[in-house]
PDB file of N, CA and C in Angstrom:
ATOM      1  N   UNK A   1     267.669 258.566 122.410  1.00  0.00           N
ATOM      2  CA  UNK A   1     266.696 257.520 122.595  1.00  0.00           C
ATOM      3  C   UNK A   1     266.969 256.366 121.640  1.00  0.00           C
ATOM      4  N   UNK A   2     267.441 256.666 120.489  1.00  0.00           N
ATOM      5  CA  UNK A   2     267.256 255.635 119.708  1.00  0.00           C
ATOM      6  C   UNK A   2     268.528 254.960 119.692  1.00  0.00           C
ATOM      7  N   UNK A   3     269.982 255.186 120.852  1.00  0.00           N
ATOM      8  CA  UNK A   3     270.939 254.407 121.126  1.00  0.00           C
ATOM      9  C   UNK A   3     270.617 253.509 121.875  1.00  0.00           C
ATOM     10  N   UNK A   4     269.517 254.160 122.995  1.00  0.00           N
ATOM     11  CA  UNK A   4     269.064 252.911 123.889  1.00  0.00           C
ATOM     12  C   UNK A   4     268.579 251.680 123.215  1.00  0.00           C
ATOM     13  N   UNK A   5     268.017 251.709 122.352  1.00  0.00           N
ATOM     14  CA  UNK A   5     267.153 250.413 121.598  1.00  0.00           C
ATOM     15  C   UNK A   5     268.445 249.765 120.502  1.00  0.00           C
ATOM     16  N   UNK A   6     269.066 250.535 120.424  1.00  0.00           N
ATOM     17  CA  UNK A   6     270.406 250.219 119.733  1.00  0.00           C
ATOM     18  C   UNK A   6     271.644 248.781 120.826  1.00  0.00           C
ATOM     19  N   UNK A   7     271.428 249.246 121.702  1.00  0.00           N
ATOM     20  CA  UNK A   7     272.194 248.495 122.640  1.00  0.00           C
ATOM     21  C   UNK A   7     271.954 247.492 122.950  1.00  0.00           C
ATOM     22  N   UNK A   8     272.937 246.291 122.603  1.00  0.00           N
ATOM     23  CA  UNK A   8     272.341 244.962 123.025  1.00  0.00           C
ATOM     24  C   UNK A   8     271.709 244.660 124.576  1.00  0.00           C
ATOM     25  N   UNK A   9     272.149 245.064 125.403  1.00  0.00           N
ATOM     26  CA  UNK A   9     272.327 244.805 126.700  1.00  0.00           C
ATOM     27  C   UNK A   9     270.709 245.636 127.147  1.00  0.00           C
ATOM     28  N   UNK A  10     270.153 246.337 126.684  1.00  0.00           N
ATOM     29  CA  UNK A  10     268.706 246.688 126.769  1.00  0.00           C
ATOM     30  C   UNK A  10     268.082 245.693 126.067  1.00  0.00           C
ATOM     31  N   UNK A  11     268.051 244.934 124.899  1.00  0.00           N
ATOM     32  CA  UNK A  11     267.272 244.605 124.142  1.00  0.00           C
ATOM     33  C   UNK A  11     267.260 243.078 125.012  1.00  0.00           C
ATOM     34  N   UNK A  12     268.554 242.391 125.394  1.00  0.00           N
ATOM     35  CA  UNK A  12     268.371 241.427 126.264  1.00  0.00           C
ATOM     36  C   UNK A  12     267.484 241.636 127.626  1.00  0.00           C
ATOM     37  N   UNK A  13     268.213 242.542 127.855  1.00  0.00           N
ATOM     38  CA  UNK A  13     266.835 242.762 128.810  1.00  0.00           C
ATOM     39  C   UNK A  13     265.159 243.181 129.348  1.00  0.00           C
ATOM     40  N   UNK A  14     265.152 244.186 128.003  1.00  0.00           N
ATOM     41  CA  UNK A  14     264.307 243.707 127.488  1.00  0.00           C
ATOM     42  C   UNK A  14     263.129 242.538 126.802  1.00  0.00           C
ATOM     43  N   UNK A  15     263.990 241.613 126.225  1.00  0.00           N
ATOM     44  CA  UNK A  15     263.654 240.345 126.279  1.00  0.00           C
ATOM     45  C   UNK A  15     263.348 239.774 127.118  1.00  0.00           C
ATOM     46  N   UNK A  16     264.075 239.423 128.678  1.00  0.00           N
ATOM     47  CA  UNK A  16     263.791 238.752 129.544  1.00  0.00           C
ATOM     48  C   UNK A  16     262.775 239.139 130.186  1.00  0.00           C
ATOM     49  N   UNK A  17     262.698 240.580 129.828  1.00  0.00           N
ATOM     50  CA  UNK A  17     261.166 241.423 130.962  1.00  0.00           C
ATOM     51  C   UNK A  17     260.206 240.337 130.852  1.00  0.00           C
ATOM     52  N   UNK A  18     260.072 240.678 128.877  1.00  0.00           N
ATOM     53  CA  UNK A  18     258.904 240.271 128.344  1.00  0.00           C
ATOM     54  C   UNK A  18     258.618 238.657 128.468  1.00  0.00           C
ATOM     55  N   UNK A  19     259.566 237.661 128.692  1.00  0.00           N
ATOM     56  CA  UNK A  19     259.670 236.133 128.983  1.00  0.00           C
ATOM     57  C   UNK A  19     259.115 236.464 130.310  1.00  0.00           C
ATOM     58  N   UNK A  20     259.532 236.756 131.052  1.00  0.00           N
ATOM     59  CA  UNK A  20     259.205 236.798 132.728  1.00  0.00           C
ATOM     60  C   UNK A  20     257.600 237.109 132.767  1.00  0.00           C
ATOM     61  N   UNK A  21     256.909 238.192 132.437  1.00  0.00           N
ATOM     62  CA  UNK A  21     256.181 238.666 132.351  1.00  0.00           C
ATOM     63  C   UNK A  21     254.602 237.383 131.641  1.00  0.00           C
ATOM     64  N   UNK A  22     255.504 236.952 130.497  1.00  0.00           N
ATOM     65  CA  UNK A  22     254.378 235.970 130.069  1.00  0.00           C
ATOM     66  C   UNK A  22     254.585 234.520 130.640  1.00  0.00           C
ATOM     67  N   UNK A  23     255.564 234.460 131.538  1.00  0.00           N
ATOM     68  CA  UNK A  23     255.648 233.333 132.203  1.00  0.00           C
ATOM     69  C   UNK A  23     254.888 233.871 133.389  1.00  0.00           C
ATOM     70  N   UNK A  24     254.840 234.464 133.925  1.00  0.00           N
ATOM     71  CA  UNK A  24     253.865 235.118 135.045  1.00  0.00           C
ATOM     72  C   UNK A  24     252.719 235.108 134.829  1.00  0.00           C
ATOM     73  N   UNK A  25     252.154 235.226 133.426  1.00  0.00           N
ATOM     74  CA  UNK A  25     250.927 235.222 133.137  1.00  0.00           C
ATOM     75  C   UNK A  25     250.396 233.926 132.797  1.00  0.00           C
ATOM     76  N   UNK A  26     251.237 233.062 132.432  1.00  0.00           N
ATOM     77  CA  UNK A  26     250.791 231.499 132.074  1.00  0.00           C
ATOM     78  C   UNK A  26     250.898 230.557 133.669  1.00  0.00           C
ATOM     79  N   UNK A  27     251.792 231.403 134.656  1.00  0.00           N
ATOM     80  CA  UNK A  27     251.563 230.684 135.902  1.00  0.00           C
ATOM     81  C   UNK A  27     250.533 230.762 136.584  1.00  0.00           C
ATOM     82  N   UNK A  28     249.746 232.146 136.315  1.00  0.00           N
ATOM     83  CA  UNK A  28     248.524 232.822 137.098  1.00  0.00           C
ATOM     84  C   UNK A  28     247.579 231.506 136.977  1.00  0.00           C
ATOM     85  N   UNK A  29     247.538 231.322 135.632  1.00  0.00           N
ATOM     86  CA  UNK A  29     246.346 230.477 134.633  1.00  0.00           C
ATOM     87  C   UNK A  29     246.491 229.294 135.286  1.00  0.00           C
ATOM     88  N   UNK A  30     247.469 228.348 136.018  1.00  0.00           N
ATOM     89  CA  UNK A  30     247.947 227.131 135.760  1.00  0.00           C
ATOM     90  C   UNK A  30     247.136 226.973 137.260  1.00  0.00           C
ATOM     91  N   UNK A  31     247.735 227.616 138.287  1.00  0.00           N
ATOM     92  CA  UNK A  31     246.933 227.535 139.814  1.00  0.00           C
ATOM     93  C   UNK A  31     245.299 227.315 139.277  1.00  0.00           C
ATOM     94  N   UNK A  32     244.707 227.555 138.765  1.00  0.00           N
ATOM     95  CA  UNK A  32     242.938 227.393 138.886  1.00  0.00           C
ATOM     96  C   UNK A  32     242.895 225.679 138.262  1.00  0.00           C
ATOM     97  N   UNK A  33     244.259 224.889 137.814  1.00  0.00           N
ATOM     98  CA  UNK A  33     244.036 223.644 137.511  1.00  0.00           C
ATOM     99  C   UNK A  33     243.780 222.782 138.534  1.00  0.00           C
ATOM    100  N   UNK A  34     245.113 223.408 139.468  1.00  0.00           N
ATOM    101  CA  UNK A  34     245.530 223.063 141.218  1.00  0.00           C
ATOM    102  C   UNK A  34     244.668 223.171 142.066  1.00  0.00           C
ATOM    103  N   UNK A  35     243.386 224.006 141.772  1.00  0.00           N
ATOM    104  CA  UNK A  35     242.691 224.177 142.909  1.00  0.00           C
ATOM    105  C   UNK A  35     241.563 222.518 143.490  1.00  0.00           C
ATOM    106  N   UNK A  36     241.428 222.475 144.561  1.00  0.00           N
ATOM    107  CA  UNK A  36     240.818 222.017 144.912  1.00  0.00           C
ATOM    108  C   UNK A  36     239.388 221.515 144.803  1.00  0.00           C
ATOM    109  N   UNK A  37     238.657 220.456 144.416  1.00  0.00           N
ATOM    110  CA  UNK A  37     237.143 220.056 144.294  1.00  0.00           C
ATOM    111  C   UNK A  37     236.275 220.619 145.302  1.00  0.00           C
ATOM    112  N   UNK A  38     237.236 220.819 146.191  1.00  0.00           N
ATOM    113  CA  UNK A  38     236.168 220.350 147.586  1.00  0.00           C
ATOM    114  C   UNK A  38     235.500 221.949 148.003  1.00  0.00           C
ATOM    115  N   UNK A  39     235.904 222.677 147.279  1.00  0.00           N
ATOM    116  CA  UNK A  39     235.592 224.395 147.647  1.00  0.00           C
ATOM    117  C   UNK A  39     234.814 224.605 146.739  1.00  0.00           C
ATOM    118  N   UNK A  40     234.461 223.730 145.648  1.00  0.00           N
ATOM    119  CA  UNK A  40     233.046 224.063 144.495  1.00  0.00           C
ATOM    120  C   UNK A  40     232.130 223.386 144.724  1.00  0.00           C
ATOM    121  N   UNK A  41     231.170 223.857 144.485  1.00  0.00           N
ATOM    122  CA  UNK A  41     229.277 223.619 145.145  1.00  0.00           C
ATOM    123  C   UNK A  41     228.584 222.988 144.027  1.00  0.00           C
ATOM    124  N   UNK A  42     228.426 222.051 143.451  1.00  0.00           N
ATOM    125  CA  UNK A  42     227.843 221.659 142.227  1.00  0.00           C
ATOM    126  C   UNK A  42     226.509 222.072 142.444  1.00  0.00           C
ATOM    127  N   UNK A  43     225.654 222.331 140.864  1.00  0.00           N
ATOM    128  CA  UNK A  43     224.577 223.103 141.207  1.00  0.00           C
ATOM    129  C   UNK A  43     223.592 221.890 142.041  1.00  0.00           C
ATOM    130  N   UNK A  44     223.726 220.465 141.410  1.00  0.00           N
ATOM    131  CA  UNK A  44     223.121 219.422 142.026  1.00  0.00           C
ATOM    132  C   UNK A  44     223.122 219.780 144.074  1.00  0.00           C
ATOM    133  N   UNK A  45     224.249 220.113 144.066  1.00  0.00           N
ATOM    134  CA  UNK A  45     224.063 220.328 145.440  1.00  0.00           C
ATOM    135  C   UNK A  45     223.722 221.020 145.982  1.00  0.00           C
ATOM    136  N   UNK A  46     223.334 222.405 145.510  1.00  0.00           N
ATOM    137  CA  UNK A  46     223.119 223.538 145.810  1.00  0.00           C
ATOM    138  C   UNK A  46     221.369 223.313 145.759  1.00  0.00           C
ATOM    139  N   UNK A  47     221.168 222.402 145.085  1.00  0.00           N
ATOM    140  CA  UNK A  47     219.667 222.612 144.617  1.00  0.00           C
ATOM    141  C   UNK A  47     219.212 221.536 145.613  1.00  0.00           C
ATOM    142  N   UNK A  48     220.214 220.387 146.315  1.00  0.00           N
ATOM    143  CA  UNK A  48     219.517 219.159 147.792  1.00  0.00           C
ATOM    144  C   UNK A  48     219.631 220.206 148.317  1.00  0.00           C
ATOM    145  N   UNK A  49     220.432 221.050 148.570  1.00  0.00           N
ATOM    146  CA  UNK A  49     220.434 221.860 150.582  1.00  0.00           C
ATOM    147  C   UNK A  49     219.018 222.924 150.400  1.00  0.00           C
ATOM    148  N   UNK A  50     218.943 223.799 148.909  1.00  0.00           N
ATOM    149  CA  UNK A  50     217.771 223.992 149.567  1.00  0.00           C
ATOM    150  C   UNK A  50     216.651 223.159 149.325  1.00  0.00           C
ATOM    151  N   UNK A  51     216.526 221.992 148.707  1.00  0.00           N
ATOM    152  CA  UNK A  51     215.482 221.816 148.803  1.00  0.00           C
ATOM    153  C   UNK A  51     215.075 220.895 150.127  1.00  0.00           C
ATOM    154  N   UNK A  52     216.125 220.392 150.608  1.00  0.00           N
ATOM    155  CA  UNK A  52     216.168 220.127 151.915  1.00  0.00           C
ATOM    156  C   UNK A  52     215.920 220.815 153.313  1.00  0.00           C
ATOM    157  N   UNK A  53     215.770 221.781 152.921  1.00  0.00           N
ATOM    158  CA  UNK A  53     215.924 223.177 153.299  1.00  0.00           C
ATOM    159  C   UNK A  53     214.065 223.119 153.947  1.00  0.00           C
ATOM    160  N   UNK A  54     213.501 223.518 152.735  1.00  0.00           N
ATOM    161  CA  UNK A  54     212.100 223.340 152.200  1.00  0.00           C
ATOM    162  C   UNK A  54     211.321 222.801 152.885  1.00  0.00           C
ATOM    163  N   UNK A  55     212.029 221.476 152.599  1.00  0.00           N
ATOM    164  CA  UNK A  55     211.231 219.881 153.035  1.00  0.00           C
ATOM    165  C   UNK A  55     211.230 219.958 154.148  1.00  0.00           C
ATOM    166  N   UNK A  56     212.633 220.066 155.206  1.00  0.00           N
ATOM    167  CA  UNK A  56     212.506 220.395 156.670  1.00  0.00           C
ATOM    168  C   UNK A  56     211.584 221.485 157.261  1.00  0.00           C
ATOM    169  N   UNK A  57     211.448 222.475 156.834  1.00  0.00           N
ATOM    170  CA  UNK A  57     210.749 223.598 157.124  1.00  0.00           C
ATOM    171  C   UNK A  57     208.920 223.273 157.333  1.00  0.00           C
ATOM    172  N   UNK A  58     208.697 222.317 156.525  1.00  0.00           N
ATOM    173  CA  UNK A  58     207.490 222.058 156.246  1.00  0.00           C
ATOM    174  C   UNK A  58     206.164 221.625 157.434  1.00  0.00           C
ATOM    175  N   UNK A  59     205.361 222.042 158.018  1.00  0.00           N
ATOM    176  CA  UNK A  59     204.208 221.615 158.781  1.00  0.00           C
ATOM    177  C   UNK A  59     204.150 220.034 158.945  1.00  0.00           C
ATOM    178  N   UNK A  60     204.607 219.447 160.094  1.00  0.00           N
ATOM    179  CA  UNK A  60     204.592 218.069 159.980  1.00  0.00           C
ATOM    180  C   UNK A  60     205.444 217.525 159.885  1.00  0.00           C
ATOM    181  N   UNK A  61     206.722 218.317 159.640  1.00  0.00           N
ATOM    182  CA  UNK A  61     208.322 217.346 159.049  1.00  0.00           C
ATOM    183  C   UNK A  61     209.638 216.974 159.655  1.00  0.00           C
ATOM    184  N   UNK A  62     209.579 218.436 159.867  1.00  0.00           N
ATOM    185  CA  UNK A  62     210.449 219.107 160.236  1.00  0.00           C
ATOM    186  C   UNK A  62     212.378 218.305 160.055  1.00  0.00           C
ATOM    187  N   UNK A  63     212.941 218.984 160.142  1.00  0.00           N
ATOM    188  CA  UNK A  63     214.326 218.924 159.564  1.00  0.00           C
ATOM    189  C   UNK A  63     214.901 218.005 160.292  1.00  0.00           C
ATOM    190  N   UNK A  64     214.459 217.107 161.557  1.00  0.00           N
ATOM    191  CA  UNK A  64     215.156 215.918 162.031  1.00  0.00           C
ATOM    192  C   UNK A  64     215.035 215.031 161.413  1.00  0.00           C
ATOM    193  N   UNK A  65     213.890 215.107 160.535  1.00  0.00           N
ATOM    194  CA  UNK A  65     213.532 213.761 159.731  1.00  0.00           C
ATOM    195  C   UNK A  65     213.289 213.568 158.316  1.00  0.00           C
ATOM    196  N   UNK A  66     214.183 214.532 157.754  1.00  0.00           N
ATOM    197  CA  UNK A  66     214.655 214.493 156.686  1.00  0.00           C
ATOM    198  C   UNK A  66     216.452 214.367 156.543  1.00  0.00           C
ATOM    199  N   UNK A  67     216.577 212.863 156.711  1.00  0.00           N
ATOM    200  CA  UNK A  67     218.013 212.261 156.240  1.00  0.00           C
ATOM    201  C   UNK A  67     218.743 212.992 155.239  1.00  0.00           C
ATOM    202  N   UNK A  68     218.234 212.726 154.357  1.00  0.00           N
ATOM    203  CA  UNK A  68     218.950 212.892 152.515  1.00  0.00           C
ATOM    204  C   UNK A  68     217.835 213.029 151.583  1.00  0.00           C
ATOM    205  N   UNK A  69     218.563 213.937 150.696  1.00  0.00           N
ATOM    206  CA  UNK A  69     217.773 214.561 149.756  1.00  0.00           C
ATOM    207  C   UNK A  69     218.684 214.396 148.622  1.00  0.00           C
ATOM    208  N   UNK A  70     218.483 213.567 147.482  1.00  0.00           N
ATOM    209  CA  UNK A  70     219.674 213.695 146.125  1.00  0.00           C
ATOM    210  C   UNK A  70     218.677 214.140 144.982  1.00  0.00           C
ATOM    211  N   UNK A  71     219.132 214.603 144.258  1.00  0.00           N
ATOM    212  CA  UNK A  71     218.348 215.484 142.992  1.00  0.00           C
ATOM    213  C   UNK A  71     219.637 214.910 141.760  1.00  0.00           C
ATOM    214  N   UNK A  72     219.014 214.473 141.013  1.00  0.00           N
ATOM    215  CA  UNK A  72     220.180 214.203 139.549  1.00  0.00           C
ATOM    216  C   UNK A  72     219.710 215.543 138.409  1.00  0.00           C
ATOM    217  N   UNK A  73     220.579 216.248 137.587  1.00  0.00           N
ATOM    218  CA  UNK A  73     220.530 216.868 136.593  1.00  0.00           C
ATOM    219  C   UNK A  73     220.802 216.427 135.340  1.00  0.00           C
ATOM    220  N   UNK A  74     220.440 216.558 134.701  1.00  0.00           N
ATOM    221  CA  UNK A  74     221.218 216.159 133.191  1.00  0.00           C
ATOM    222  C   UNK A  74     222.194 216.428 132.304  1.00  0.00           C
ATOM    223  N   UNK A  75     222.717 216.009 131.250  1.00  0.00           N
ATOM    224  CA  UNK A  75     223.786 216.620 131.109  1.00  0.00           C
ATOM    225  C   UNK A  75     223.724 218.522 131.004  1.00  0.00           C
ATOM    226  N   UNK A  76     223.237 218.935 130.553  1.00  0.00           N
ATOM    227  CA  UNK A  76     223.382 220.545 130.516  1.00  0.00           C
ATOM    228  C   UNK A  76     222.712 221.173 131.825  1.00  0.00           C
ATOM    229  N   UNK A  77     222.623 220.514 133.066  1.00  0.00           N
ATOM    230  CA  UNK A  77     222.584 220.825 134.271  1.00  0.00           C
ATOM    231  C   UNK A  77     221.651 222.027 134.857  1.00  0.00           C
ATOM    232  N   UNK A  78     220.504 221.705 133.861  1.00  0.00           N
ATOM    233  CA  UNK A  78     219.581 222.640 134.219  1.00  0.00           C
ATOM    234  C   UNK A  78     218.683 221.800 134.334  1.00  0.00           C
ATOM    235  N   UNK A  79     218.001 220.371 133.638  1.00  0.00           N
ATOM    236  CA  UNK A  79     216.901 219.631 133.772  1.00  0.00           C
ATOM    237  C   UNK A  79     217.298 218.245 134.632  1.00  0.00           C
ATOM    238  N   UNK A  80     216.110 218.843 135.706  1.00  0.00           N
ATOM    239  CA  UNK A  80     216.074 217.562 136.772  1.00  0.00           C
ATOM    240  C   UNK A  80     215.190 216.339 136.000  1.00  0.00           C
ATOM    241  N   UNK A  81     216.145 215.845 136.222  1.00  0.00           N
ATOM    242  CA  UNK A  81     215.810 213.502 135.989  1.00  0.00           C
ATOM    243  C   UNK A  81     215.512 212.693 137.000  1.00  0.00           C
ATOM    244  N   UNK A  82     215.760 213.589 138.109  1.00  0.00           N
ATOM    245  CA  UNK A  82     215.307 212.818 139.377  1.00  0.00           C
ATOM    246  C   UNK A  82     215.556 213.365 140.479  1.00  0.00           C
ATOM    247  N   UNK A  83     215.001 212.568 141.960  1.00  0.00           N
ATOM    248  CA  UNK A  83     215.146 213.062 142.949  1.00  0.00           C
ATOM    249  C   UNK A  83     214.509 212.181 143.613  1.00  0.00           C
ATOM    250  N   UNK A  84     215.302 211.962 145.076  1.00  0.00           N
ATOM    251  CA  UNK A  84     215.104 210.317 145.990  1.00  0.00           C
ATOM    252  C   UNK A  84     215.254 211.737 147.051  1.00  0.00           C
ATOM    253  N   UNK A  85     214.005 211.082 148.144  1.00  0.00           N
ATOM    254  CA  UNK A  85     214.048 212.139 149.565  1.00  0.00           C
ATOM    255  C   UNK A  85     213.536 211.186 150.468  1.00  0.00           C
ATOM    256  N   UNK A  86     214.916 210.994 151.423  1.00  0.00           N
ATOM    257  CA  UNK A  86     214.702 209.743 152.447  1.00  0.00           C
ATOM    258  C   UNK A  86     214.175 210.819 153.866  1.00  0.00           C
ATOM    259  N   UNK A  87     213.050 210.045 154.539  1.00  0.00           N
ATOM    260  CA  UNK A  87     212.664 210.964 155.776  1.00  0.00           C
ATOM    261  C   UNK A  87     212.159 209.684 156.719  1.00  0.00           C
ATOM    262  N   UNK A  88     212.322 209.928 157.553  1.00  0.00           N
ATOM    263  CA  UNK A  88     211.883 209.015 158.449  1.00  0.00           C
ATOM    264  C   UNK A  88     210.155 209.012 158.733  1.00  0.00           C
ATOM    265  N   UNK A  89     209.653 209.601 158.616  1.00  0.00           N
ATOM    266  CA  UNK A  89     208.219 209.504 158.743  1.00  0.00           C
ATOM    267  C   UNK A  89     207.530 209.375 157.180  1.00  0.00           C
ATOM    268  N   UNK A  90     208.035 208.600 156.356  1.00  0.00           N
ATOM    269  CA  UNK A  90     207.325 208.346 154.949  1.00  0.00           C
ATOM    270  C   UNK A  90     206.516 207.110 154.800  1.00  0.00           C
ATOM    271  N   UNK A  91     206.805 206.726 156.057  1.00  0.00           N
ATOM    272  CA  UNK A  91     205.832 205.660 156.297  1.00  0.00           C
ATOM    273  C   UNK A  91     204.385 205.912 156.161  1.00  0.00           C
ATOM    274  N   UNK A  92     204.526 207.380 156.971  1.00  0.00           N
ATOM    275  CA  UNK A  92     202.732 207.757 156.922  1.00  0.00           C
ATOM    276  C   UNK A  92     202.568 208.382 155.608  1.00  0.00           C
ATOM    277  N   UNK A  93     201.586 207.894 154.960  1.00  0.00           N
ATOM    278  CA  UNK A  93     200.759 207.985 153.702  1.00  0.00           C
ATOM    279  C   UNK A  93     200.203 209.356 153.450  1.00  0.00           C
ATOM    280  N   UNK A  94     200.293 210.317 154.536  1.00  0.00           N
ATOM    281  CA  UNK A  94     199.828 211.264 154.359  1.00  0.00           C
ATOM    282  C   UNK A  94     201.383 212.372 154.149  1.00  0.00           C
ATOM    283  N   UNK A  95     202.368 212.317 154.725  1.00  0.00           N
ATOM    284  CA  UNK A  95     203.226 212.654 154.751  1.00  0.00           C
ATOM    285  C   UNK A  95     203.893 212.351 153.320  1.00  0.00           C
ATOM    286  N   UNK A  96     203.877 211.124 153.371  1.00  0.00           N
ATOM    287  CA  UNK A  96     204.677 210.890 151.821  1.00  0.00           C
ATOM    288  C   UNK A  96     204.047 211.919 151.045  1.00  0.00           C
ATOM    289  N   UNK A  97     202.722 211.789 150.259  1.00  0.00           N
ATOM    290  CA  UNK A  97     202.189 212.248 149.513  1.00  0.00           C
ATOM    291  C   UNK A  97     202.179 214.130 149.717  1.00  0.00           C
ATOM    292  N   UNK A  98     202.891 214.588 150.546  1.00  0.00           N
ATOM    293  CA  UNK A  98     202.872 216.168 150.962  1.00  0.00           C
ATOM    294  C   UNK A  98     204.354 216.037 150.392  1.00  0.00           C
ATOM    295  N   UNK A  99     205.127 215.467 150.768  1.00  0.00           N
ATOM    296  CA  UNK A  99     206.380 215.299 150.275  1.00  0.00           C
ATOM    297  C   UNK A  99     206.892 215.371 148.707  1.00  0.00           C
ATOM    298  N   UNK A 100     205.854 214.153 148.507  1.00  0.00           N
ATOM    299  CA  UNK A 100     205.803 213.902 146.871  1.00  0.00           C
ATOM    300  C   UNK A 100     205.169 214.819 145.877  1.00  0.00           C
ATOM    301  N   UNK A 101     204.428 215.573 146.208  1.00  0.00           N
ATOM    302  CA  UNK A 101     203.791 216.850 146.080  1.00  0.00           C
ATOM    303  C   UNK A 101     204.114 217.771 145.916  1.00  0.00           C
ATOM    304  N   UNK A 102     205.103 218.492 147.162  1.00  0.00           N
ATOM    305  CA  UNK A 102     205.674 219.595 147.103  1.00  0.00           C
ATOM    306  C   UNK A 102     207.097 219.710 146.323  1.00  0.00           C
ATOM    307  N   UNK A 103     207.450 217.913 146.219  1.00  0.00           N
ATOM    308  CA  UNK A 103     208.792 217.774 145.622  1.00  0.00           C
ATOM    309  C   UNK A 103     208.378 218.060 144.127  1.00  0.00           C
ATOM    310  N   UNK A 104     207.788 217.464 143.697  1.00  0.00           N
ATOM    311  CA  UNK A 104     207.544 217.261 141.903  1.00  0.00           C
ATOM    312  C   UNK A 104     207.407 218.840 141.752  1.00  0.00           C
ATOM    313  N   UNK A 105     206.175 219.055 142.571  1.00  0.00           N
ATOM    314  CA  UNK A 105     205.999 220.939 142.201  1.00  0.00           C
ATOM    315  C   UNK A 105     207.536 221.735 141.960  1.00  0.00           C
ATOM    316  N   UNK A 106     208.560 221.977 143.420  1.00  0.00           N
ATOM    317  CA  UNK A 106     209.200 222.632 143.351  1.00  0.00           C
ATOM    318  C   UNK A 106     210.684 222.102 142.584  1.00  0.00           C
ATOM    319  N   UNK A 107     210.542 220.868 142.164  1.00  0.00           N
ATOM    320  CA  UNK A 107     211.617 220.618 140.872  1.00  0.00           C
ATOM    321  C   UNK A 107     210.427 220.560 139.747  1.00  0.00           C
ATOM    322  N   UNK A 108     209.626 220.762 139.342  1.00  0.00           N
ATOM    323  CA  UNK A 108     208.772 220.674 138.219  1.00  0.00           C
ATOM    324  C   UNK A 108     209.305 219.505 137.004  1.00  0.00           C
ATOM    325  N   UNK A 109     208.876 218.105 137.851  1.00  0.00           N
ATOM    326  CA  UNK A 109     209.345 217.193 137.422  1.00  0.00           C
ATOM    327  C   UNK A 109     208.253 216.118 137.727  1.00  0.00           C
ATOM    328  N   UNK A 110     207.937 215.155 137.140  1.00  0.00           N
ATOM    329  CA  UNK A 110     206.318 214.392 137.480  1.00  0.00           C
ATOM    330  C   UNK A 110     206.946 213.360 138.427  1.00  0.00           C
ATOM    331  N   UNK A 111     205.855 213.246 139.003  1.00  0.00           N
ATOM    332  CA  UNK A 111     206.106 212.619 140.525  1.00  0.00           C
ATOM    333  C   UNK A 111     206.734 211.277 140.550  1.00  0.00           C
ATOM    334  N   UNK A 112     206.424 210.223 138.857  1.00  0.00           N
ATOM    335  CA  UNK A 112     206.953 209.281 138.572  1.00  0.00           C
ATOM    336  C   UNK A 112     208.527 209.283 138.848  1.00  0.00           C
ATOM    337  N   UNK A 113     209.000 210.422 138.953  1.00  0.00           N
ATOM    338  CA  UNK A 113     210.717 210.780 138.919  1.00  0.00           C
ATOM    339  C   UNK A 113     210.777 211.312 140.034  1.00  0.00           C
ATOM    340  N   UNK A 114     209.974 211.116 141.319  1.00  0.00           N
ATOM    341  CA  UNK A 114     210.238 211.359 142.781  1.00  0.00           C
ATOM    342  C   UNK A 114     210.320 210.098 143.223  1.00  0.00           C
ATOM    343  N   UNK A 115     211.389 209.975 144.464  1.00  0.00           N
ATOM    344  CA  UNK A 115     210.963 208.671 145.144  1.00  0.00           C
ATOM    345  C   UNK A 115     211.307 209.282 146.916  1.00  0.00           C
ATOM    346  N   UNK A 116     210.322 208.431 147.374  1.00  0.00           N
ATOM    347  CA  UNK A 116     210.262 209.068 148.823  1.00  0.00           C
ATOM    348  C   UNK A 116     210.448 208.094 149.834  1.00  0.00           C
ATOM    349  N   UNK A 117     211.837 207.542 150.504  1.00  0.00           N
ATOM    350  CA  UNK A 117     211.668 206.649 150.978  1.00  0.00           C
ATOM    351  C   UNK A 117     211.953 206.711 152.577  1.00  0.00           C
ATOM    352  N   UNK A 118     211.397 205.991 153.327  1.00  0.00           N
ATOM    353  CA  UNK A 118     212.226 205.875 154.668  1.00  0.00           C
ATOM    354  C   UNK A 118     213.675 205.036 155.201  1.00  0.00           C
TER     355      UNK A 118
END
């Protein structure tokens, strides 16, 4: 056993295992740079679809007439700063205010930082 480790021609190859091996492992790492934007869900977005979701669902609303829904986070992406919810029936005063309502509630954010427009 201890001629084998003696022999250059193991120890080179040896060597190269171990190069190959951590070059394999630094290539693994390098692909997640390569990957694509378009296959990650920012939580901002995750948090319009459902709350769009919501809003459509709602007595009176329903999901044809809710356009767009944008929600902003802050930097550490847990506290909402805002949120604009365009619907086509915000005209009616009664609607807005169910809107504006259920929005502030379910981002728990004061209504001053809702805007509800048509």
């Amino acid at each position: 056993m201890k001629d084998i480790f003696k022999n250059d021609k193991f120890l080179k190859a040896a060597f190269v295992a171990g190069m190959a091996l951590i070059l394999l492992i630094f290539m693994s790492g390098i692909g997640d740079v390569f990957k694509s934007p378009d296959n990650t869900v920012t939580a901002e977005e995750q948090l319009e679809q459902r709350l769009a979701k919501m809003l459509s669902g709602m007595d009176g609303i329903g999901e044809e007439n809710i356009s767009d829904v944008m929600i902003r986070l802050d930097d550490d992406g847990r506290t909402v700063t805002g949120a604009v919810i365009v619907c086509t029936k915000a005209d009616d005063p009664i609607v807005k205010e169910r809107l504006l309502d259920a929005v502030s509630k379910a981002l728990d954010v004061s209504v001053s930082r809702v805007c509800i427009t048509k």
